[in-house]
Protein backbone atom coordinates (compact mmCIF):
# COMPACT_ATOMS: atom_id res chain seq x y z
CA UNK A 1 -73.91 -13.53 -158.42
CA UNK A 2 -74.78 -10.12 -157.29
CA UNK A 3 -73.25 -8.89 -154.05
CA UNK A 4 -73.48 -5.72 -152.37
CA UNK A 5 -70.11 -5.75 -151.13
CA UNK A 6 -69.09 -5.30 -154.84
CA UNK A 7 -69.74 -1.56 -154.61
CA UNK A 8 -67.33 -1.34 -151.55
CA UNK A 9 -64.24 -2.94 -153.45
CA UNK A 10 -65.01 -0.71 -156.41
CA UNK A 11 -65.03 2.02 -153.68
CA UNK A 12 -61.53 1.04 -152.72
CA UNK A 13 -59.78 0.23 -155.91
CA UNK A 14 -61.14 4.03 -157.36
CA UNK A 15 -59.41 5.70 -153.81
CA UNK A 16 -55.79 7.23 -154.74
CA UNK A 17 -55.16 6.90 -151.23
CA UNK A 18 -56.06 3.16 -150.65
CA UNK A 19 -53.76 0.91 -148.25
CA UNK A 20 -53.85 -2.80 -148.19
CA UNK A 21 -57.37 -4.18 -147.56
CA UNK A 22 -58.10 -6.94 -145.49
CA UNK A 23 -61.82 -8.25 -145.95
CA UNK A 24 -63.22 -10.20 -142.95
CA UNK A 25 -66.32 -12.35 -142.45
CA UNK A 26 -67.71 -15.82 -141.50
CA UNK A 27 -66.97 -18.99 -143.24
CA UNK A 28 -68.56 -20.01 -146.76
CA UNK A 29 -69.87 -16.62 -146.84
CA UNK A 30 -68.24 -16.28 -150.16
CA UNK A 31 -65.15 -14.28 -150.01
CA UNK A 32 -63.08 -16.12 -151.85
CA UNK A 33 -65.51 -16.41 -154.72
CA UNK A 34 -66.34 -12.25 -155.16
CA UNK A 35 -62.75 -11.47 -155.10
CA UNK A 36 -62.33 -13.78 -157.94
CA UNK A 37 -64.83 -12.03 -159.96
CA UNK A 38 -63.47 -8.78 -158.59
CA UNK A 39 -60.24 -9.22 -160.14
CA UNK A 40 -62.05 -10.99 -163.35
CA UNK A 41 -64.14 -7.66 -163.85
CA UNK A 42 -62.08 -4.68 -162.92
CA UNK A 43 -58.63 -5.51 -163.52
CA UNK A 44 -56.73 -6.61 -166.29
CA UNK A 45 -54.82 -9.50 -164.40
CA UNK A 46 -55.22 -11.28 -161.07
CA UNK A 47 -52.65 -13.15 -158.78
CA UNK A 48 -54.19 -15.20 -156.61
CA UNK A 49 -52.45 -16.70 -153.49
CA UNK A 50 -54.16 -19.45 -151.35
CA UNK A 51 -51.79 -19.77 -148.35
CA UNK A 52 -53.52 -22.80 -147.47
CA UNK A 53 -52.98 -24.45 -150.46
CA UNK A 54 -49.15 -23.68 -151.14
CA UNK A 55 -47.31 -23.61 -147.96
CA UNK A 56 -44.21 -23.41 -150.06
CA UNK A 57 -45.04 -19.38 -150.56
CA UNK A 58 -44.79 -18.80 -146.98
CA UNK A 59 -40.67 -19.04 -148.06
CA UNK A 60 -41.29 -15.99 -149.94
CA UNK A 61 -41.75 -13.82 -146.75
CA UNK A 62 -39.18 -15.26 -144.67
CA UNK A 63 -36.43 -13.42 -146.14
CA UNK A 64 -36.97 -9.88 -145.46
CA UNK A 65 -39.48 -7.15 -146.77
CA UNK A 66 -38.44 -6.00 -149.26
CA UNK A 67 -41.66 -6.00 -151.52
CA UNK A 68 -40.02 -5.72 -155.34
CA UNK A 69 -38.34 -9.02 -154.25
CA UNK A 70 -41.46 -10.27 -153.16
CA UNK A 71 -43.11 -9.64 -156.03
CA UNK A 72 -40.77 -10.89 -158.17
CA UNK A 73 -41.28 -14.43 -156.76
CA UNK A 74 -44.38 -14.28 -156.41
CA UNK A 75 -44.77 -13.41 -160.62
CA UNK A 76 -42.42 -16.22 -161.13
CA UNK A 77 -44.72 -18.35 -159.31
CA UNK A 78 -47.40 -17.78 -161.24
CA UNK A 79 -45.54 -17.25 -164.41
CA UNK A 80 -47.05 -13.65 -164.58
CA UNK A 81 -45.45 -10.29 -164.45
CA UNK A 82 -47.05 -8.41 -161.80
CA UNK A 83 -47.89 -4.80 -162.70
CA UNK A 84 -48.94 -1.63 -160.93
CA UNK A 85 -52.35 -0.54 -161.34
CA UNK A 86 -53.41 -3.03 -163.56
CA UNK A 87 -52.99 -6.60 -161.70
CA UNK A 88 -55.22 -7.25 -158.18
CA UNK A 89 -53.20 -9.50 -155.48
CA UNK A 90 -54.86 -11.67 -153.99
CA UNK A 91 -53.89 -13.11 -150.50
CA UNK A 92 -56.43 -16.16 -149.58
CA UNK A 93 -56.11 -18.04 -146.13
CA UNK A 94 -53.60 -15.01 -144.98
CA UNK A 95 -53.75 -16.25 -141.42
CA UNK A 96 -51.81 -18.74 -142.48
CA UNK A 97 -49.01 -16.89 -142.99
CA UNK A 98 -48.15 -14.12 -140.41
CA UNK A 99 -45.05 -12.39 -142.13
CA UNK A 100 -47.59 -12.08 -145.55
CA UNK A 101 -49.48 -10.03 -143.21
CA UNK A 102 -46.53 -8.09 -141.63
CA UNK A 103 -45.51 -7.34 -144.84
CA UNK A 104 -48.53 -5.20 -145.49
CA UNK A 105 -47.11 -2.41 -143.80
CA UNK A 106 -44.10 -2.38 -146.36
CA UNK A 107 -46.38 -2.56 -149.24
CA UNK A 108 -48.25 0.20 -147.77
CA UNK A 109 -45.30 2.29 -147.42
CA UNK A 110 -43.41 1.37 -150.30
CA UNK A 111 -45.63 -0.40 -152.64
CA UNK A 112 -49.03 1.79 -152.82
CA UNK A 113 -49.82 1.55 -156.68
CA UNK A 114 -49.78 -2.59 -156.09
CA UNK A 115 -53.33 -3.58 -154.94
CA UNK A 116 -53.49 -6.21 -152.52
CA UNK A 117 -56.61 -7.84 -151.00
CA UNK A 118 -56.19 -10.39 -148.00
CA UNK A 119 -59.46 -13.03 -146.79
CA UNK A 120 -59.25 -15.68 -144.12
CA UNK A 121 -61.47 -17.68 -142.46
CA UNK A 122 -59.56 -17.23 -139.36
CA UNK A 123 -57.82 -14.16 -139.57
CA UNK A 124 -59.01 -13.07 -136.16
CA UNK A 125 -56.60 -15.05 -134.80
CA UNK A 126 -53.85 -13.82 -136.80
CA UNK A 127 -55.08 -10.29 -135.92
CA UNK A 128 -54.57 -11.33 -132.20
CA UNK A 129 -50.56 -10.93 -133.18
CA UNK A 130 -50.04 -7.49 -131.98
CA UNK A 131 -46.30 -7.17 -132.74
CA UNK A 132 -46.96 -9.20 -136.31
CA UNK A 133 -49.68 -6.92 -137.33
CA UNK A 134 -49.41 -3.42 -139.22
CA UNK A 135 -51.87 -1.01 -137.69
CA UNK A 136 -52.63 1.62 -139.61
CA UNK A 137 -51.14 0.58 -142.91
CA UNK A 138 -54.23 -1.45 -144.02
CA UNK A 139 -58.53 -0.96 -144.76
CA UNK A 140 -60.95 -3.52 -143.29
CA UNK A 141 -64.05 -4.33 -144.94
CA UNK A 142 -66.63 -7.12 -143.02
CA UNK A 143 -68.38 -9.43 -145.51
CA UNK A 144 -71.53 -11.27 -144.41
CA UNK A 145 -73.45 -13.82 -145.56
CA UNK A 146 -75.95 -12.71 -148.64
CA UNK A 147 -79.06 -10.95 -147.36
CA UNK A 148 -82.35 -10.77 -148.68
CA UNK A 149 -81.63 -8.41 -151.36
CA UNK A 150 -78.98 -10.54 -152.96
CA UNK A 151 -80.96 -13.74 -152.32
CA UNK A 152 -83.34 -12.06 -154.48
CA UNK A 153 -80.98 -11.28 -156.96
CA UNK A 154 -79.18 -15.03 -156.99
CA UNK A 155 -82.89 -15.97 -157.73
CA UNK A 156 -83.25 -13.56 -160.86
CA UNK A 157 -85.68 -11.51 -158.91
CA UNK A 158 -83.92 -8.79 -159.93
CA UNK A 159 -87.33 -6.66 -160.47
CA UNK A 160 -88.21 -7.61 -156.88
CA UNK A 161 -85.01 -7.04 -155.31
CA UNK A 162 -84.97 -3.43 -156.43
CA UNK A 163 -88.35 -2.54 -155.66
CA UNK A 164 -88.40 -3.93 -151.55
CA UNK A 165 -84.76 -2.43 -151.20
CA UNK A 166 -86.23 1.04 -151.84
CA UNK A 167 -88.22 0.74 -148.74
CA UNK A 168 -87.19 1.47 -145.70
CA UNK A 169 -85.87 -0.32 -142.14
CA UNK A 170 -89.37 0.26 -140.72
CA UNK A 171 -92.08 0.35 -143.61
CA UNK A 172 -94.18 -2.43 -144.23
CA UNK A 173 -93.98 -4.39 -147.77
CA UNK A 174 -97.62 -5.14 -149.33
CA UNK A 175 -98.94 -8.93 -148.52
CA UNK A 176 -99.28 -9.53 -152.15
CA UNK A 177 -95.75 -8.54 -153.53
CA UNK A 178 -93.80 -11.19 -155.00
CA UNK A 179 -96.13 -14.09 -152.99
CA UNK A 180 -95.93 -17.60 -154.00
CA UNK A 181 -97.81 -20.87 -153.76
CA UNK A 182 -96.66 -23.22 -151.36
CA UNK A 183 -95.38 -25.53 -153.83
CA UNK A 184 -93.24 -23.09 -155.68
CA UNK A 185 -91.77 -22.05 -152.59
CA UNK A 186 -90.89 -25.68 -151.45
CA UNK A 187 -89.30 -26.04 -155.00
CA UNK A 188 -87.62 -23.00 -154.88
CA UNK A 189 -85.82 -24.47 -151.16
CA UNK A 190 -84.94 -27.27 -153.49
CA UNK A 191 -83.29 -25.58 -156.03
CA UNK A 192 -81.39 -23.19 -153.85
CA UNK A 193 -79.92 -25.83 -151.97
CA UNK A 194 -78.74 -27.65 -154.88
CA UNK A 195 -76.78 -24.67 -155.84
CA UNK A 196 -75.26 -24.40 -152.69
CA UNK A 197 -74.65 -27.95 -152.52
CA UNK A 198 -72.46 -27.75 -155.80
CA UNK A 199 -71.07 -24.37 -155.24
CA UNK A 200 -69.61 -26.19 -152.14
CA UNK A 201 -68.53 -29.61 -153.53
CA UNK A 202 -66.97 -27.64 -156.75
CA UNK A 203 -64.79 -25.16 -154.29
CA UNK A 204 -63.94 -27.56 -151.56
CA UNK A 205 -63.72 -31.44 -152.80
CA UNK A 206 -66.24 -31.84 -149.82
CA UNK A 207 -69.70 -33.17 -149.18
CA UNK A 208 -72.20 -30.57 -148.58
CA UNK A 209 -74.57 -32.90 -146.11
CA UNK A 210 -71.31 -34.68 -144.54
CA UNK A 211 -71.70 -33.41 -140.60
CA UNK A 212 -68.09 -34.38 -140.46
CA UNK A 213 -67.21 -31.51 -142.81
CA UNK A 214 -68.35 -28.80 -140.22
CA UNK A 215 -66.98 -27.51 -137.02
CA UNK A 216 -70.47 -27.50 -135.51
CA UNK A 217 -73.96 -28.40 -136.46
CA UNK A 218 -76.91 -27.39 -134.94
CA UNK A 219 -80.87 -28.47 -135.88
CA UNK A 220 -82.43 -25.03 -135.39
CA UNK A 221 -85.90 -26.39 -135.55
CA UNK A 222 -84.88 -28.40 -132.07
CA UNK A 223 -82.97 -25.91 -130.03
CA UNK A 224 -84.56 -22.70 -131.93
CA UNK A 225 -82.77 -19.18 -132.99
CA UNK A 226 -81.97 -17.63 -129.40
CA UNK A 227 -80.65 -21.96 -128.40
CA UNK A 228 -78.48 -21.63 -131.22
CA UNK A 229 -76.57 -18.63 -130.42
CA UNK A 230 -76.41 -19.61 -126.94
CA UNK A 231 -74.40 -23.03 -128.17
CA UNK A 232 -72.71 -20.83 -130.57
């Protein structure tokens, strides 16, 4: 799948002078999913670390700082060597572990050729932690959810895509460019949702139309856009 943000991480792993990124954004807006195929494409190895999922590692950090220790146990972990350069580090659901985060700064400071990429769903709560947190010894990068471009391009309109990206914030795209029946466009719906609906069930064991599952639902068509983020 085709995201923008792609060019942004590429951005970051080609800077000599790169510090510990963090990557924010909303939930299910795919985070964990492009840094997978971040470290899949443009490194030769990948450690990834879902605090969530392995409370155990939080052990790792308890000890001290020191960040060859730390990556030592983390390799043997993962029964991987870690290398310079070559291997991303991944950090998923790092608001679950404040010291992980702390230890940023060391890693920064002592550890720059190691690159390590943090996502949350609610770091801004482990962000709130001024005495935890290491300003100035990490990069921030916001994902959001996929536009229209990348819609376009999840569709394999890639044709499309490129040609109403080229126009600008105000211009006006011609009537007639990529229109479709009303049909097609209810069956497209359809087949979006379905991907979404297994994309979701696949990554989180979870039903995609189970209410239950979500923090907060709201019927747009009831309470309209400008209702919604008033509730929100």
């Amino acid at each position: 799948m085709k995201r923008t943000i792609m060019e942004s991480l590429r951005n970051w792993k080609d800077n000599e002078n790169k510090k510990p990124l963090i990557v924010k954004g909303v939930r299910q807006c795919g985070k964990t999913f492009i840094l997978k195929e971040f470290g899949k494409e443009y490194y030769n190895d990948m450690v990834y670390i879902n605090f969530e999922e392995n409370e155990s590692l939080k052990s790792i950090f308890e000890i001290d700082f020191n960040t060859t220790r730390i990556l030592f146990e983390l390799g043997l972990f993962v029964g991987k060597t870690i290398k310079p350069n070559n291997t991303l580090i991944v950090f998923d659901e790092v608001q679950e572990c404040g010291r992980a985060i702390t230890s940023l700064k060391y890693f920064c400071e002592n550890a720059p050729s190691y690159h390590i990429v943090c996502a949350g769903s609610l770091l801004s709560i482990a962000l709130n932690k001024p005495l935890s947190f290491p300003v100035g010894k990490v990069e921030f990068l916001t994902m959001y959810p996929m536009n229209f471009t990348e819609f376009l391009h999840a569709n394999c309109q890639d044709m499309l895509a490129d040609y109403t990206s080229s126009f600008l914030k105000n211009d006006k795209v011609p009537e007639d460019v990529g229109v479709k029946t009303e049909v097609e466009m209810k069956n497209n719906i359809q087949r979006v949702d379905k991907k979404r609906s297994e994309y979701y069930e696949h990554y989180t064991d979870q039903e995609w139309i189970d209410m239950s599952n979500y923090n907060q639902c709201i019927d747009i068509s009831k309470v309209g856009v400008k209702g919604a983020v008033e509730l929100i």
